[in-house]
C-alpha atoms as a PDB file:
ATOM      1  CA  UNK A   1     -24.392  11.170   4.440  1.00  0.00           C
ATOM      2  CA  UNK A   2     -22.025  12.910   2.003  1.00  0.00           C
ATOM      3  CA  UNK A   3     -19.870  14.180   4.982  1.00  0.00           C
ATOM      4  CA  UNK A   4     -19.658  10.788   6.074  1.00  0.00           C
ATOM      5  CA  UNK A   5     -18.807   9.425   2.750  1.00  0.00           C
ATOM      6  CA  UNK A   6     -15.700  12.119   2.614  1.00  0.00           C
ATOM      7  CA  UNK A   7     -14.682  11.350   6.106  1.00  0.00           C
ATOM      8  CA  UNK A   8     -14.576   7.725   5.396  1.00  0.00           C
ATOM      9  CA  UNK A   9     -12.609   8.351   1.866  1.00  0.00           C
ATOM     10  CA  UNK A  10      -9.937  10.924   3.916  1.00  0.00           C
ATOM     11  CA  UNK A  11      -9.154   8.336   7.333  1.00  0.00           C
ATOM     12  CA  UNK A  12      -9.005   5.162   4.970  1.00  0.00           C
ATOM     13  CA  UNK A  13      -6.736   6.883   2.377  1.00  0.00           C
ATOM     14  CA  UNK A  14      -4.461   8.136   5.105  1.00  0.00           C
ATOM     15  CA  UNK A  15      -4.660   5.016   6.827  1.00  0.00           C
ATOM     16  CA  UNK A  16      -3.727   3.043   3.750  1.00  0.00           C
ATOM     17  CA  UNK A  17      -0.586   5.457   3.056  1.00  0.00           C
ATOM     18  CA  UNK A  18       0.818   4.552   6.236  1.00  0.00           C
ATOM     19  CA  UNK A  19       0.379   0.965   5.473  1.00  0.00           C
ATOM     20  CA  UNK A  20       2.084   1.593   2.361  1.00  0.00           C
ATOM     21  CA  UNK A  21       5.035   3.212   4.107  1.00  0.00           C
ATOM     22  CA  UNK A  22       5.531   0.331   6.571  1.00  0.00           C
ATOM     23  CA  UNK A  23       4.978  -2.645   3.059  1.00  0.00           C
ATOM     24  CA  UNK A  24       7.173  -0.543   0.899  1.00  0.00           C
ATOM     25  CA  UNK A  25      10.642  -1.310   2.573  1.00  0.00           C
ATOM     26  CA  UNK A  26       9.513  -5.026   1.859  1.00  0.00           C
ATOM     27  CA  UNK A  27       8.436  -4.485  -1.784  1.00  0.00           C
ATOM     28  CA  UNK A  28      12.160  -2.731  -2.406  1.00  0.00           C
ATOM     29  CA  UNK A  29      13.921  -5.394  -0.954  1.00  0.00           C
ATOM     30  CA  UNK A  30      12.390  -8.081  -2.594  1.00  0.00           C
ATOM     31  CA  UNK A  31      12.522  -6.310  -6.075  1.00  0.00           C
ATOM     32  CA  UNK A  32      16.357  -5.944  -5.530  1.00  0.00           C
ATOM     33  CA  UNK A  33      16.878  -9.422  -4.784  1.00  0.00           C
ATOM     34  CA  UNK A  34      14.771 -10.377  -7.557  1.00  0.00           C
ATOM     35  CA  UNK A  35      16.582  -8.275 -10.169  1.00  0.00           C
ATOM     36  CA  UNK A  36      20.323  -8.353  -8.994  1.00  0.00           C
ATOM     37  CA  UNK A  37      20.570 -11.354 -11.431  1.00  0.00           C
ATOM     38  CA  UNK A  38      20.155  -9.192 -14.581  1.00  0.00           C
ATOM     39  CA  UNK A  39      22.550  -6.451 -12.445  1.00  0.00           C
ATOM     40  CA  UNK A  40      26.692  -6.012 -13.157  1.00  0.00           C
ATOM     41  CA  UNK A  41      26.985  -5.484  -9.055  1.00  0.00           C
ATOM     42  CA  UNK A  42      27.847  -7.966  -6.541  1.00  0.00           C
ATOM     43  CA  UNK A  43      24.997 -10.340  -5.635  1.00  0.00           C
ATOM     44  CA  UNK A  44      23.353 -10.108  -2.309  1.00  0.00           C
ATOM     45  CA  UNK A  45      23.918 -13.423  -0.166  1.00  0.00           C
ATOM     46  CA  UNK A  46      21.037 -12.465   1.738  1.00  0.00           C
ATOM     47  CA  UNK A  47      17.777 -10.703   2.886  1.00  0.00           C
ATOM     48  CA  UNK A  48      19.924  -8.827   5.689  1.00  0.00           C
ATOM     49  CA  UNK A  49      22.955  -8.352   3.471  1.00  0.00           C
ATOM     50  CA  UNK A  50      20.442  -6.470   0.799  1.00  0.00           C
ATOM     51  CA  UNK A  51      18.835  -4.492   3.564  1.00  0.00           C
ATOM     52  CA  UNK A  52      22.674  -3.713   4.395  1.00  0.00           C
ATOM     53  CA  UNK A  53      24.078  -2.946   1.141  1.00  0.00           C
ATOM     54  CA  UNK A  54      21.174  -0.594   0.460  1.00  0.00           C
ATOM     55  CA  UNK A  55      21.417   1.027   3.939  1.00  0.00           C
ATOM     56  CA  UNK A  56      24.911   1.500   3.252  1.00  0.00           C
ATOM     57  CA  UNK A  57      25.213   2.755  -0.265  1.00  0.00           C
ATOM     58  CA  UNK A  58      22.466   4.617  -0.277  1.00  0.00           C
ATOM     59  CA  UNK A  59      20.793   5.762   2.668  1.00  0.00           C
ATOM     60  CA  UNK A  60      17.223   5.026   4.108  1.00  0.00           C
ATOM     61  CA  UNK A  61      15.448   7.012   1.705  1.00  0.00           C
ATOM     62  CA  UNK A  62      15.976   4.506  -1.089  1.00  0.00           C
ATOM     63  CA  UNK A  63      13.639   2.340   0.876  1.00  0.00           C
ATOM     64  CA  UNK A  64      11.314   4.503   0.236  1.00  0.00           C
ATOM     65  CA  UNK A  65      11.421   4.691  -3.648  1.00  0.00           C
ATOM     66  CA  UNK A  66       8.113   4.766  -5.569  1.00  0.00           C
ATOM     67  CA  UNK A  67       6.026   5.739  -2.607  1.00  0.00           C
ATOM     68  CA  UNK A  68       5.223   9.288  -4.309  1.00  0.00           C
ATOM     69  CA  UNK A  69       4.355   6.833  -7.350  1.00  0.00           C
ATOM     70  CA  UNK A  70       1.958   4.418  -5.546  1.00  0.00           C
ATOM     71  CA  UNK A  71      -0.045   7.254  -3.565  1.00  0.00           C
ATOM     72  CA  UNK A  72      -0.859   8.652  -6.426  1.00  0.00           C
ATOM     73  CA  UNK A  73      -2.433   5.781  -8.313  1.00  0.00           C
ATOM     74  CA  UNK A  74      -3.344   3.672  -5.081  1.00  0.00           C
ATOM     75  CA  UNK A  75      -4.462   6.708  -2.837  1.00  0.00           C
ATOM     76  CA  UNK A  76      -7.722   7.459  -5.207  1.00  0.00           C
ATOM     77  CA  UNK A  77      -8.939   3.221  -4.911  1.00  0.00           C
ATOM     78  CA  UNK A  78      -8.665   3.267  -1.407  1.00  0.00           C
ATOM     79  CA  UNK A  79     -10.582   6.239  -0.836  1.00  0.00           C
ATOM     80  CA  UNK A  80     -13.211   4.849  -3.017  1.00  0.00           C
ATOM     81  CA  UNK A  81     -13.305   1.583  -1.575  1.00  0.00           C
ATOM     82  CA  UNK A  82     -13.298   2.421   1.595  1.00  0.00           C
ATOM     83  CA  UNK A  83     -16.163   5.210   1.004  1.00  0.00           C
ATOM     84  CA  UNK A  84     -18.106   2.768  -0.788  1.00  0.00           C
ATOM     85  CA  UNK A  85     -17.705  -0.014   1.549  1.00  0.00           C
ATOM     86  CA  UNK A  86     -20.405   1.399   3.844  1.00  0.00           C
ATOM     87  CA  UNK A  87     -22.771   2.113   0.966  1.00  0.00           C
ATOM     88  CA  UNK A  88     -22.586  -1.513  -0.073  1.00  0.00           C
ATOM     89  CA  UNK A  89     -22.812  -2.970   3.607  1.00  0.00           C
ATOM     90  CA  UNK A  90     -26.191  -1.073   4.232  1.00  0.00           C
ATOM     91  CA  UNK A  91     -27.593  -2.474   0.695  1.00  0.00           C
ATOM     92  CA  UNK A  92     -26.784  -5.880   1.273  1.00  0.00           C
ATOM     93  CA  UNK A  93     -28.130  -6.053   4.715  1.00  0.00           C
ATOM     94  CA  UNK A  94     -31.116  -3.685   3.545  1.00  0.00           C
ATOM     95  CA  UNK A  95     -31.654  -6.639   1.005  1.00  0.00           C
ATOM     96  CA  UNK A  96     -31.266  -9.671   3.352  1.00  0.00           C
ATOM     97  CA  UNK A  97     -33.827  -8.040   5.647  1.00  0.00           C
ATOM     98  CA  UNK A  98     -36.099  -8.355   3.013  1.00  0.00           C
ATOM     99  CA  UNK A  99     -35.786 -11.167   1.667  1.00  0.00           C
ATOM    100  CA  UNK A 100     -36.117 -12.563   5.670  1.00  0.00           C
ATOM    101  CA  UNK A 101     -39.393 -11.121   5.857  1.00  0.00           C
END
């Protein structure tokens, strides 16, 4: 049982930091376009002009900004969750059953 729980906690944490790689570029590009209102630089005229500009100016890797900074405090949750999650399946149905009979 405890290997299982560790298993589960490692594939659903790497699983989730994936996820996070691919949701990132989104969460960037809506935070610039949300903020370029308090910035001094040009405003963006669209979603593809942002993704542009930032492409442009300064690389891919700003896309990517924060990720170090959400795995550290997101990687832990979905570990537990997602080890947990079994655990709380088998005591629900475990309880239904019994209350059934």
């Amino acid at each position: 049982m405890k290997i299982e729980i560790c298993r589960d906690s490692n594939v659903h944490s790497l699983t989730h930091s994936h996820c996070t790689l691919l949701r990132l570029i989104a969460d960037v590009i809506k935070t610039r376009m949300m903020t370029q209102a308090a910035s001094t630089a040009l405003p963006y005229k669209s979603t593809m002009d942002c993704i542009q500009t930032i492409w442009k100016t300064e690389g891919w890797k700003a896309f990517y900004s924060g990720f170090a900074q959400r795995s550290v405090y997101m990687g832990p949750l979905w570990a537990i969750q997602f080890a947990l999650n079994g655990k709380f399946q088998d005591a629900f149905q475990n309880r239904n059953m019994a209350v059934q009979n």
